[in-house]
PDB file of N, CA and C in Angstrom:
ATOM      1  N   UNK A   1     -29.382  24.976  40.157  1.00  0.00           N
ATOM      2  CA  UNK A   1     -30.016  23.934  39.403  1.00  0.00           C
ATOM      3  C   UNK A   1     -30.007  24.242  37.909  1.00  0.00           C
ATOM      4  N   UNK A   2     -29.938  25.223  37.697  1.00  0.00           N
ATOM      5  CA  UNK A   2     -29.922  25.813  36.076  1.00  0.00           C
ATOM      6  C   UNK A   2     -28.710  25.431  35.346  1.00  0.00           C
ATOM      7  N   UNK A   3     -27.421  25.537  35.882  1.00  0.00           N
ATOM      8  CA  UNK A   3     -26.267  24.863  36.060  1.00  0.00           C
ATOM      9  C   UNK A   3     -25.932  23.951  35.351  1.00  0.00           C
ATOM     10  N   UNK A   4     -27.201  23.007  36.170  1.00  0.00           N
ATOM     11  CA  UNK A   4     -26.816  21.520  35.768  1.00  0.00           C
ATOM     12  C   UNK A   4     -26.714  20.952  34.414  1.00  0.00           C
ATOM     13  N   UNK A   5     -27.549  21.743  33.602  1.00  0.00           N
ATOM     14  CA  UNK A   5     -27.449  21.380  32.142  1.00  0.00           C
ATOM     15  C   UNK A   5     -26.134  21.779  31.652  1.00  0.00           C
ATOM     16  N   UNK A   6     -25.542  22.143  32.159  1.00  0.00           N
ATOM     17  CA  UNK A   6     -24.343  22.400  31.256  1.00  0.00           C
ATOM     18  C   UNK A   6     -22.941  22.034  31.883  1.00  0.00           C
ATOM     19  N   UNK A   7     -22.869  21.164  32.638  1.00  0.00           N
ATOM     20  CA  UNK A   7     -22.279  19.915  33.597  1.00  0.00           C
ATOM     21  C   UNK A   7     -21.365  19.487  32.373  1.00  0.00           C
ATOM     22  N   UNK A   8     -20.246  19.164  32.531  1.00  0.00           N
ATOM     23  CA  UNK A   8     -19.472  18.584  31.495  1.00  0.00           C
ATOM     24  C   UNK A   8     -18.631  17.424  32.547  1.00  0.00           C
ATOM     25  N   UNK A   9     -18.883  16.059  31.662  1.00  0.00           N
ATOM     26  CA  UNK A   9     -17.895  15.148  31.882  1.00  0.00           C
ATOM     27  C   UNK A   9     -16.435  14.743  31.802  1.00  0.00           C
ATOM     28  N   UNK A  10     -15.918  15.238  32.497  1.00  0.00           N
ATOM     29  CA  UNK A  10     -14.303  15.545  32.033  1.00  0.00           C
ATOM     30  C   UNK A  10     -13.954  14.454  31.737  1.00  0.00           C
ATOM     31  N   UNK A  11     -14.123  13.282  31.991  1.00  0.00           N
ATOM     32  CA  UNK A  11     -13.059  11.760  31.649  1.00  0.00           C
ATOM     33  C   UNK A  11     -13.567  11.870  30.009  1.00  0.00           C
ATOM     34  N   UNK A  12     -15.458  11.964  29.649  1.00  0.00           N
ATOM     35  CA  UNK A  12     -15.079  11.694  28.336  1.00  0.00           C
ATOM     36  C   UNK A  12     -14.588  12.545  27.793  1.00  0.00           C
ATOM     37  N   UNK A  13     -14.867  14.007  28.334  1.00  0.00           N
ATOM     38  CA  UNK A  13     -14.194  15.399  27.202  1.00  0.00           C
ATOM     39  C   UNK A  13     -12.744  14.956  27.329  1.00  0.00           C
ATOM     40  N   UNK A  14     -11.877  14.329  28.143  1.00  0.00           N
ATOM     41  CA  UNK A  14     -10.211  14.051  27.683  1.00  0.00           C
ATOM     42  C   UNK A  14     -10.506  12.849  26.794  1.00  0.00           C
ATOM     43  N   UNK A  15     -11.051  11.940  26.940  1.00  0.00           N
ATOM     44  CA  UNK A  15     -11.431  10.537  25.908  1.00  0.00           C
ATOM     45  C   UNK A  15     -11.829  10.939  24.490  1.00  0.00           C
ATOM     46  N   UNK A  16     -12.444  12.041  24.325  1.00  0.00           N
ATOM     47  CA  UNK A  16     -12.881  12.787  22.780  1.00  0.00           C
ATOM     48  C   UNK A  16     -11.622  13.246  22.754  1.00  0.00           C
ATOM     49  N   UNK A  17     -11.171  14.239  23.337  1.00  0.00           N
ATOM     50  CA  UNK A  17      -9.939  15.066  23.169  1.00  0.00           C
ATOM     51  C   UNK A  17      -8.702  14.062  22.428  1.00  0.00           C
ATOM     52  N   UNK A  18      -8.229  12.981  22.894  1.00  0.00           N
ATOM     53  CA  UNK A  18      -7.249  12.158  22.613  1.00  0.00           C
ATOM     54  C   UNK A  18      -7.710  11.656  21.104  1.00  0.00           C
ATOM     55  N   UNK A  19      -8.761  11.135  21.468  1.00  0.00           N
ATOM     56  CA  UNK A  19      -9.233  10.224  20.375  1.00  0.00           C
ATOM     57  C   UNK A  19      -9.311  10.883  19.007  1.00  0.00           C
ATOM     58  N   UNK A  20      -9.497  12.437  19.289  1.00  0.00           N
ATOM     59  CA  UNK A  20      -9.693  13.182  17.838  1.00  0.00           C
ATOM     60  C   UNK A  20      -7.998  13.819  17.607  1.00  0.00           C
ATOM     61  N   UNK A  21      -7.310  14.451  18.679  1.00  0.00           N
ATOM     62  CA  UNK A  21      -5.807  14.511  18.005  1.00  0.00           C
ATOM     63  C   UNK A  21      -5.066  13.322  17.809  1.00  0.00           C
ATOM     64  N   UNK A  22      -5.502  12.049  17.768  1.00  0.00           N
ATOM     65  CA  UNK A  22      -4.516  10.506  17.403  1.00  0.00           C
ATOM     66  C   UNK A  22      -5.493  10.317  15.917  1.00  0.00           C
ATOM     67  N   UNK A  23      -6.843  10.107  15.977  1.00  0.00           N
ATOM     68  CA  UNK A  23      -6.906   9.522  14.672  1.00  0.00           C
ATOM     69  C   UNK A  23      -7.409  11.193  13.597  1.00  0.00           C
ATOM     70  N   UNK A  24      -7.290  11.715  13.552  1.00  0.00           N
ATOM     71  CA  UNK A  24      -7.913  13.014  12.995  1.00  0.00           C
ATOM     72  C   UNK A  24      -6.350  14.043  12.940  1.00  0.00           C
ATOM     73  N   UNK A  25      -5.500  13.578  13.449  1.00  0.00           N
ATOM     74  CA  UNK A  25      -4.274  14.741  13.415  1.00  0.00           C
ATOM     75  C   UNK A  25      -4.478  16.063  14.287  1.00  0.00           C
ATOM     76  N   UNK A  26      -5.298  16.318  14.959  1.00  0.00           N
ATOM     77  CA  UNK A  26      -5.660  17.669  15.374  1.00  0.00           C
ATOM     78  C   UNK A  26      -4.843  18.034  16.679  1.00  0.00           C
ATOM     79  N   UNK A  27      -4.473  19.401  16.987  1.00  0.00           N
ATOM     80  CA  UNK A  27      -3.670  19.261  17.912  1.00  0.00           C
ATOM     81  C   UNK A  27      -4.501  19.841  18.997  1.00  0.00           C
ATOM     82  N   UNK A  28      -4.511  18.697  20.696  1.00  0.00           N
ATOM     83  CA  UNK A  28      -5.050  19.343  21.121  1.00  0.00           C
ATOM     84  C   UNK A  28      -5.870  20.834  22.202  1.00  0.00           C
ATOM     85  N   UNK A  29      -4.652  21.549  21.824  1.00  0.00           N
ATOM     86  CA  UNK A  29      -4.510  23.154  22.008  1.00  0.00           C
ATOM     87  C   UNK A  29      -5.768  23.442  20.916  1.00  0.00           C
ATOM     88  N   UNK A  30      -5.732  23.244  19.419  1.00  0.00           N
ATOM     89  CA  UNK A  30      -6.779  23.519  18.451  1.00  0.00           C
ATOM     90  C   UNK A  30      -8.127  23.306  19.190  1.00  0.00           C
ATOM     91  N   UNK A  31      -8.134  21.977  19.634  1.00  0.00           N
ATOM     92  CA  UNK A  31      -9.914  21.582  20.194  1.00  0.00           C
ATOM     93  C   UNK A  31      -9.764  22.396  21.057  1.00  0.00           C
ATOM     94  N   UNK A  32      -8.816  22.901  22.577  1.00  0.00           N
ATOM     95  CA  UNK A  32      -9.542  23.872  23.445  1.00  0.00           C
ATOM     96  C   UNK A  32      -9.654  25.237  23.027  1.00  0.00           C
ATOM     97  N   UNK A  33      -9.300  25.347  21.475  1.00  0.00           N
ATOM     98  CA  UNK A  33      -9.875  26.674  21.258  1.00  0.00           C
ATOM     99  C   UNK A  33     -11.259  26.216  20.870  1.00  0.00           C
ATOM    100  N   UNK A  34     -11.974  25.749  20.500  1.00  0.00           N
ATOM    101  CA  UNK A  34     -13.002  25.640  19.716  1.00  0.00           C
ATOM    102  C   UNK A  34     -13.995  25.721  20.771  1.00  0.00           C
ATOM    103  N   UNK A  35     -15.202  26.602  20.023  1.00  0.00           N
ATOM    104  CA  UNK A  35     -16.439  26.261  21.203  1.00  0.00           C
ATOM    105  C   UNK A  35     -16.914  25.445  21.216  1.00  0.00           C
ATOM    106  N   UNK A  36     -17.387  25.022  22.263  1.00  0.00           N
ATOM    107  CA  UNK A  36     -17.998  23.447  22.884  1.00  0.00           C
ATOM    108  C   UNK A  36     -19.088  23.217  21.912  1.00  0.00           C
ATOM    109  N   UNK A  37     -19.900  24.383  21.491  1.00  0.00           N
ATOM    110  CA  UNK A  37     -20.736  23.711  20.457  1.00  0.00           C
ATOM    111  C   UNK A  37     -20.258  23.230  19.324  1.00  0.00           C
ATOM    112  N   UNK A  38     -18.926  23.848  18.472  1.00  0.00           N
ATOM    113  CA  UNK A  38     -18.305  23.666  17.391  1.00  0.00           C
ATOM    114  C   UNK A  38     -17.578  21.879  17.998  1.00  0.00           C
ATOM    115  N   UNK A  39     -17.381  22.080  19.162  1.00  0.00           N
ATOM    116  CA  UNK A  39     -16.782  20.713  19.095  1.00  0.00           C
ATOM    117  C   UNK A  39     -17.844  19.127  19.243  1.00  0.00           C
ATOM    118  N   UNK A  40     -18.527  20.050  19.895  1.00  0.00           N
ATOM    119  CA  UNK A  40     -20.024  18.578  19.834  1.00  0.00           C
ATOM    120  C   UNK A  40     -20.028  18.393  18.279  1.00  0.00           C
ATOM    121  N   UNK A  41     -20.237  19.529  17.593  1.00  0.00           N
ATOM    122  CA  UNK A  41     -20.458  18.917  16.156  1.00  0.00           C
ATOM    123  C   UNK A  41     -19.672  18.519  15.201  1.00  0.00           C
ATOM    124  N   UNK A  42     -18.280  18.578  16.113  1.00  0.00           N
ATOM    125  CA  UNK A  42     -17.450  17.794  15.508  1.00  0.00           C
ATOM    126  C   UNK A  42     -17.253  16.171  15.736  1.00  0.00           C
ATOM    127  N   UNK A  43     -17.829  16.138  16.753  1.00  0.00           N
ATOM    128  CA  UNK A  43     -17.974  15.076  17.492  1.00  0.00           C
ATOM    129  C   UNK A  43     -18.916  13.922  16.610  1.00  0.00           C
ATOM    130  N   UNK A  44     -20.007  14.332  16.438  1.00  0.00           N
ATOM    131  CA  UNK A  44     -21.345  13.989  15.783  1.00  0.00           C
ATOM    132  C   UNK A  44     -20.813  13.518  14.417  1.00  0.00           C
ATOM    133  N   UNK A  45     -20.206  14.250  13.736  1.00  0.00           N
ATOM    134  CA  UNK A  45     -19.610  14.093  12.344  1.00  0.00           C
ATOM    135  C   UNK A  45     -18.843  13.097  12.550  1.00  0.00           C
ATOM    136  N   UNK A  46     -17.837  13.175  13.340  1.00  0.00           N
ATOM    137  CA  UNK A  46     -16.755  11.740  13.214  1.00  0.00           C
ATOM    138  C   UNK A  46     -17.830  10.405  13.787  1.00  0.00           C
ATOM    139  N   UNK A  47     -18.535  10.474  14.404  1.00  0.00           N
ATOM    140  CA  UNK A  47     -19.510   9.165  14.493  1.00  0.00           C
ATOM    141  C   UNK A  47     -20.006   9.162  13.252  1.00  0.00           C
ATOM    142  N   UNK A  48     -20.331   9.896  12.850  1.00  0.00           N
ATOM    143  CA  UNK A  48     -21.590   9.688  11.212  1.00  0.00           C
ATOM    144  C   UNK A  48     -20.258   8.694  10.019  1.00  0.00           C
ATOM    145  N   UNK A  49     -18.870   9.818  10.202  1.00  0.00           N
ATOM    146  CA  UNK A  49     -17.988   9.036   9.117  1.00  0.00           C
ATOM    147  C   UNK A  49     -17.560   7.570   9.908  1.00  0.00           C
ATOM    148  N   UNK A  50     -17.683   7.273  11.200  1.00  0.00           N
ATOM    149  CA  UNK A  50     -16.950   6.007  11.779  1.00  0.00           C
ATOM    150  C   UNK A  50     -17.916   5.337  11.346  1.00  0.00           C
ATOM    151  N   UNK A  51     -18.986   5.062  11.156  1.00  0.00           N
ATOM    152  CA  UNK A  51     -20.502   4.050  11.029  1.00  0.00           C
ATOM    153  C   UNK A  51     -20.379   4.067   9.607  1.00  0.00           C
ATOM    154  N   UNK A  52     -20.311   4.975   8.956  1.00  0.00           N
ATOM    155  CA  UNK A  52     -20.316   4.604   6.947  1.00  0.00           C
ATOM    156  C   UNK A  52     -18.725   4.023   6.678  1.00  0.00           C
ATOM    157  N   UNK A  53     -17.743   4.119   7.476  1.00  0.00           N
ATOM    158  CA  UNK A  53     -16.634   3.291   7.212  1.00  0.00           C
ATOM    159  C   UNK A  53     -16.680   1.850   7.843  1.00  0.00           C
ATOM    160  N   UNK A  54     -17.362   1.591   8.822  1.00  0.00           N
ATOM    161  CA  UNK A  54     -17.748   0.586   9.244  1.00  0.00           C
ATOM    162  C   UNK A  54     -18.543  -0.653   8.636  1.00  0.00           C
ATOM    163  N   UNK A  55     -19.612   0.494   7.996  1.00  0.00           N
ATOM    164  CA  UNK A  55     -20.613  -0.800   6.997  1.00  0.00           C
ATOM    165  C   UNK A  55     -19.856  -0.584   5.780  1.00  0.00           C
ATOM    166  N   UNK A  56     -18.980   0.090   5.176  1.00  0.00           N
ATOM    167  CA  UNK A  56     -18.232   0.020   3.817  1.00  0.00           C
ATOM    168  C   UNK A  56     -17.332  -1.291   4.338  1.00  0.00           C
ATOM    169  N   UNK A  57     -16.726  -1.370   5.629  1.00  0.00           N
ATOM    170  CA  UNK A  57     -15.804  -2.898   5.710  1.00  0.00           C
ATOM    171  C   UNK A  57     -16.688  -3.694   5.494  1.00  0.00           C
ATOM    172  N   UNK A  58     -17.832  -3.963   6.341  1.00  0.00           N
ATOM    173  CA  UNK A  58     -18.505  -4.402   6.390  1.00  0.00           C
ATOM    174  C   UNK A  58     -18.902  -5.387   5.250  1.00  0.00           C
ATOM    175  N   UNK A  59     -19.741  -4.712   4.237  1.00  0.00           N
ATOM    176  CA  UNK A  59     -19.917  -4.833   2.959  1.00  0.00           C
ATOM    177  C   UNK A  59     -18.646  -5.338   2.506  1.00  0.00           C
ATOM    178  N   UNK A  60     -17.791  -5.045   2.595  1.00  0.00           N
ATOM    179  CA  UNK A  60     -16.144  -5.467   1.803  1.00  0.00           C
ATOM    180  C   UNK A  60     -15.931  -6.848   2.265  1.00  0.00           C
ATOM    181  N   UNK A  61     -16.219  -6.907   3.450  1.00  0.00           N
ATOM    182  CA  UNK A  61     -15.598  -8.465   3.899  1.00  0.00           C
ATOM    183  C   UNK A  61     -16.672  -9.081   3.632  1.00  0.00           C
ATOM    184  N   UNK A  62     -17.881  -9.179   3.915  1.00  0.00           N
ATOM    185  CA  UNK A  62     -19.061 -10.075   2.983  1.00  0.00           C
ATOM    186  C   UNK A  62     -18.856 -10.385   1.427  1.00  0.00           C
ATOM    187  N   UNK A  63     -18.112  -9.605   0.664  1.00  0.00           N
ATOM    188  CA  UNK A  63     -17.366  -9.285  -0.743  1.00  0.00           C
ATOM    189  C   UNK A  63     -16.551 -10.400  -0.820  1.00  0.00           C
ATOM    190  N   UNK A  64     -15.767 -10.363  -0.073  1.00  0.00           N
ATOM    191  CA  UNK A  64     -14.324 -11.221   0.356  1.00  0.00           C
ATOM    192  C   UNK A  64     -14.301 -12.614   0.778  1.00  0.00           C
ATOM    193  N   UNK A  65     -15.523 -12.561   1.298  1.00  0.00           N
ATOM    194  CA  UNK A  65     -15.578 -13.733   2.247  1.00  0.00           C
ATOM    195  C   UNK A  65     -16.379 -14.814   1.174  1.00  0.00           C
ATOM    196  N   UNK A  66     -16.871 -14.902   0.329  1.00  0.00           N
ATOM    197  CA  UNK A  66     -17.347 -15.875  -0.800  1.00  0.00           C
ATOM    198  C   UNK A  66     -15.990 -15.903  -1.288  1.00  0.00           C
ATOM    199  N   UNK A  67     -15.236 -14.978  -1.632  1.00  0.00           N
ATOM    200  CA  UNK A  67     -14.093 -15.664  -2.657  1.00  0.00           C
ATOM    201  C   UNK A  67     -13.064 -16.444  -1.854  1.00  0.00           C
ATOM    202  N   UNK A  68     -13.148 -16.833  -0.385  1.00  0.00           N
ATOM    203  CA  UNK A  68     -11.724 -17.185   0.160  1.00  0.00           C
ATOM    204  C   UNK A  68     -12.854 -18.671   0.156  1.00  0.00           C
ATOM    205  N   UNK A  69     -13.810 -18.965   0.291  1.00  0.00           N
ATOM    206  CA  UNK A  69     -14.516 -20.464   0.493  1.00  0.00           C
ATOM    207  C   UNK A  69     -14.409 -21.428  -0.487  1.00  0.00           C
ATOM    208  N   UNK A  70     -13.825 -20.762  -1.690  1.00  0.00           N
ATOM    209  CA  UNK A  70     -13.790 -21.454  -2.573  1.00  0.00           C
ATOM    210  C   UNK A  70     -13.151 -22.534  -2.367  1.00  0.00           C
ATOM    211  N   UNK A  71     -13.415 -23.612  -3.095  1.00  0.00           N
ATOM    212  CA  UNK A  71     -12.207 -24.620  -3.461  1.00  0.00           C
ATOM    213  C   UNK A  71     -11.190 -25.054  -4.235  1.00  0.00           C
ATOM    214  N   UNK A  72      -9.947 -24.922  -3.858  1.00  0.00           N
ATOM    215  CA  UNK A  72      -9.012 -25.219  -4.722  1.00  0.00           C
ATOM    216  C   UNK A  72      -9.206 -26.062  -5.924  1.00  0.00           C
ATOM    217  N   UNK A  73     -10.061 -27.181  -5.621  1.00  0.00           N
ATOM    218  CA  UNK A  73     -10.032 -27.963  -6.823  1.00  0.00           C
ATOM    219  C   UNK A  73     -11.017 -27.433  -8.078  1.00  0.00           C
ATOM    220  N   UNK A  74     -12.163 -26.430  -7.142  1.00  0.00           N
ATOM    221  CA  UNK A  74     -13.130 -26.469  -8.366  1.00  0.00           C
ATOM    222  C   UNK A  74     -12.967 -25.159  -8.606  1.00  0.00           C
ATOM    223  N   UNK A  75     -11.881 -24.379  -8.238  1.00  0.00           N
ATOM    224  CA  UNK A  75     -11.320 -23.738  -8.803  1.00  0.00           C
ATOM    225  C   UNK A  75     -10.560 -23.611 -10.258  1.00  0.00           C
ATOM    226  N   UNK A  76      -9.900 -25.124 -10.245  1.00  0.00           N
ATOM    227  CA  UNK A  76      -9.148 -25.403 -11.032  1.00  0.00           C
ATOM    228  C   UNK A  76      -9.667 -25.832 -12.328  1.00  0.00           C
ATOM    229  N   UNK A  77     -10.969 -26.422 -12.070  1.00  0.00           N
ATOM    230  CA  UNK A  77     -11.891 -26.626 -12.829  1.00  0.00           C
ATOM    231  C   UNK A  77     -12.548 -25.514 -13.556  1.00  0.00           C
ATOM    232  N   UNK A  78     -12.967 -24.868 -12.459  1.00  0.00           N
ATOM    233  CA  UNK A  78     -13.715 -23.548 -13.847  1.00  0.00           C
ATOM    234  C   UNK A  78     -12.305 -22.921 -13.974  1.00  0.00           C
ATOM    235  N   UNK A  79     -10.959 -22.963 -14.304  1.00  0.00           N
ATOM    236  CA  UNK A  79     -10.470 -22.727 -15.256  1.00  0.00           C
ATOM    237  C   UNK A  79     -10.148 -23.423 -16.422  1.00  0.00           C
ATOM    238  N   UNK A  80     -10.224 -24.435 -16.184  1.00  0.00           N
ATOM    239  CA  UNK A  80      -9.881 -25.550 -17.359  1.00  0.00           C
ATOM    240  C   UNK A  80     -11.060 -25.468 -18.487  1.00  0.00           C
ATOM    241  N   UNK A  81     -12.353 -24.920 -17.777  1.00  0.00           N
ATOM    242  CA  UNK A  81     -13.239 -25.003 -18.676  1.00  0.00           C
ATOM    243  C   UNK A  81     -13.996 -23.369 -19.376  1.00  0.00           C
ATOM    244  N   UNK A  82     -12.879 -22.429 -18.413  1.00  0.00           N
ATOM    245  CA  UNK A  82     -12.762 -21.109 -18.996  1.00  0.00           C
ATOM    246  C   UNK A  82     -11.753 -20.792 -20.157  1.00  0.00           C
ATOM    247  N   UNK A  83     -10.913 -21.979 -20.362  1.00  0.00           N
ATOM    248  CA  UNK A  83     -10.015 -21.882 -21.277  1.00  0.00           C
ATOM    249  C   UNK A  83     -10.443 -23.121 -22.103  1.00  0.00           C
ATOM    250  N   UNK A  84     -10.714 -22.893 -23.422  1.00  0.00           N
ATOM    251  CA  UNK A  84     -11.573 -23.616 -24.521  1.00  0.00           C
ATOM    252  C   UNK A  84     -10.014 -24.469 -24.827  1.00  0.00           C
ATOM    253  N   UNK A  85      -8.827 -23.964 -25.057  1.00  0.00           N
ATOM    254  CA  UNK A  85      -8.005 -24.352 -25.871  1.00  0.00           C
ATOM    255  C   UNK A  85      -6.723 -25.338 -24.685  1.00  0.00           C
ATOM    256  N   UNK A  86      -6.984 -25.374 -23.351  1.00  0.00           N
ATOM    257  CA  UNK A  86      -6.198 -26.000 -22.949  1.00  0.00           C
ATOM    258  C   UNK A  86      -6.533 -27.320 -22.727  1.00  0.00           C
ATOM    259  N   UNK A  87      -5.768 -27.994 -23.172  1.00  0.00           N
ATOM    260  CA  UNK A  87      -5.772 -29.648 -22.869  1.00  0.00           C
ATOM    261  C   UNK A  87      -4.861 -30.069 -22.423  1.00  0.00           C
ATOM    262  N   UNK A  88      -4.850 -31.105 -20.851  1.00  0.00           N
ATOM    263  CA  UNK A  88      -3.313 -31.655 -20.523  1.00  0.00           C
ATOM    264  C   UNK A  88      -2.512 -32.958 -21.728  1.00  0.00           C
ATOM    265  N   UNK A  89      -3.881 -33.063 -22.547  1.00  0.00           N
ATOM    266  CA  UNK A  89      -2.712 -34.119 -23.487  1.00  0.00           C
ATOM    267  C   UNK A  89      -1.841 -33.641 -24.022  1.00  0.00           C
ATOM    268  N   UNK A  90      -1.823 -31.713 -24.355  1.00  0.00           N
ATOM    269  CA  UNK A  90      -0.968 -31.424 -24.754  1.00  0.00           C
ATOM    270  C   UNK A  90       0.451 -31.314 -24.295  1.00  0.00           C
ATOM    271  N   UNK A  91       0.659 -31.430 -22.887  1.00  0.00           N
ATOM    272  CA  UNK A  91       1.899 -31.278 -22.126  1.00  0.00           C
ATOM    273  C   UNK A  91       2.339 -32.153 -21.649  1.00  0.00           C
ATOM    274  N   UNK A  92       3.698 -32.216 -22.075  1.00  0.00           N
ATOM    275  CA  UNK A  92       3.901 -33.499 -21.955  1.00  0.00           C
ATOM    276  C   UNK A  92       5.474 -33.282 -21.028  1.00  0.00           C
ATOM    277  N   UNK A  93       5.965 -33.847 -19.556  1.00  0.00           N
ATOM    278  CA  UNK A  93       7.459 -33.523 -19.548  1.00  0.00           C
ATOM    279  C   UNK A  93       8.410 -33.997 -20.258  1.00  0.00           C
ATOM    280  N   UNK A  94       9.454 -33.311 -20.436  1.00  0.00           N
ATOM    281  CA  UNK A  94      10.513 -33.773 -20.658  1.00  0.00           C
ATOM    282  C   UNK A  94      11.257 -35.166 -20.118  1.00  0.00           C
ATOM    283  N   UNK A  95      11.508 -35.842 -20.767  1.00  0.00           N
ATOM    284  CA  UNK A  95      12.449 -37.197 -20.841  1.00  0.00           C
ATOM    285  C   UNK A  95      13.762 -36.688 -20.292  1.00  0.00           C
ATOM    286  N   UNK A  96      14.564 -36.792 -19.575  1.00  0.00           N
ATOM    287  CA  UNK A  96      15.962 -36.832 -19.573  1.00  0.00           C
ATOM    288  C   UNK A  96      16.628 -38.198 -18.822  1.00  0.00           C
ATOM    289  N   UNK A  97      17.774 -38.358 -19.914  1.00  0.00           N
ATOM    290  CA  UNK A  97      18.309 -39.992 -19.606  1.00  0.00           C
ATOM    291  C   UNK A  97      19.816 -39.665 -19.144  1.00  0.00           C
ATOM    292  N   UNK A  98      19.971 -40.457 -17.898  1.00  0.00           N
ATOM    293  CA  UNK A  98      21.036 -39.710 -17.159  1.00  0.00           C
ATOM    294  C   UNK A  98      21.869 -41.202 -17.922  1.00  0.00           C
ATOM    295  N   UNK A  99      23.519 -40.403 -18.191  1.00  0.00           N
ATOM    296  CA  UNK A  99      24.634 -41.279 -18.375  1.00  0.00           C
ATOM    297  C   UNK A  99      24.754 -42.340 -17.195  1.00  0.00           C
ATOM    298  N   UNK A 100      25.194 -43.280 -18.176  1.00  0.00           N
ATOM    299  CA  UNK A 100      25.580 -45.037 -17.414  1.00  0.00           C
ATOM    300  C   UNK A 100      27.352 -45.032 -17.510  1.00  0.00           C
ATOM    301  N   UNK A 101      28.098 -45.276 -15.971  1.00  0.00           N
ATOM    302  CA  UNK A 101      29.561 -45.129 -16.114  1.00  0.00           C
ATOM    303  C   UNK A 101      29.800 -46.560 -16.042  1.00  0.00           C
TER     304      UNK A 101
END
């Protein structure tokens, strides 16, 4: 019964195992050297950095997501009126008069 505390789950210890030599580079010969305590706390750490990269997207796409709602037109508008000096009376196209045979 004393034992039992120290019971290891093999499906997730191969599910950590994979998951840390694919996104972390580590090879995994390296993790079965490591002691099980060194690797729990490696474990712990890559959750702490997956959750602060998570709310950094997070935060980023809330960022992102006001500037794609915009509207084209009144877009176009606060530029016309971010630029003091543009006026369309000034532009005018070109005329071209095609030859008569």
């Amino acid at each position: 019964m004393i034992y039992s505390i120290y019971r290891i789950n093999t499906a997730s210890l191969v599910r950590n195992k994979l998951f840390i030599a694919k996104e972390w580079h580590v090879q995994p010969s390296e993790i079965d050297k490591m002691p099980y305590y060194e690797y729990e706390q490696i474990l712990e750490e890559i959750n702490i950095v997956q959750k602060e990269e998570e709310k950094r997207r997070k935060e980023e796409e809330k960022q992102y997501s006001g500037m794609h709602n915009m509207n084209p037109k009144s877009m176009m508008n606060s530029m016309r009126n971010s630029m003091p000096s543009f006026n369309t009376n000034s532009f005018k196209m070109p005329t071209v008069s095609m030859p008569k045979f």
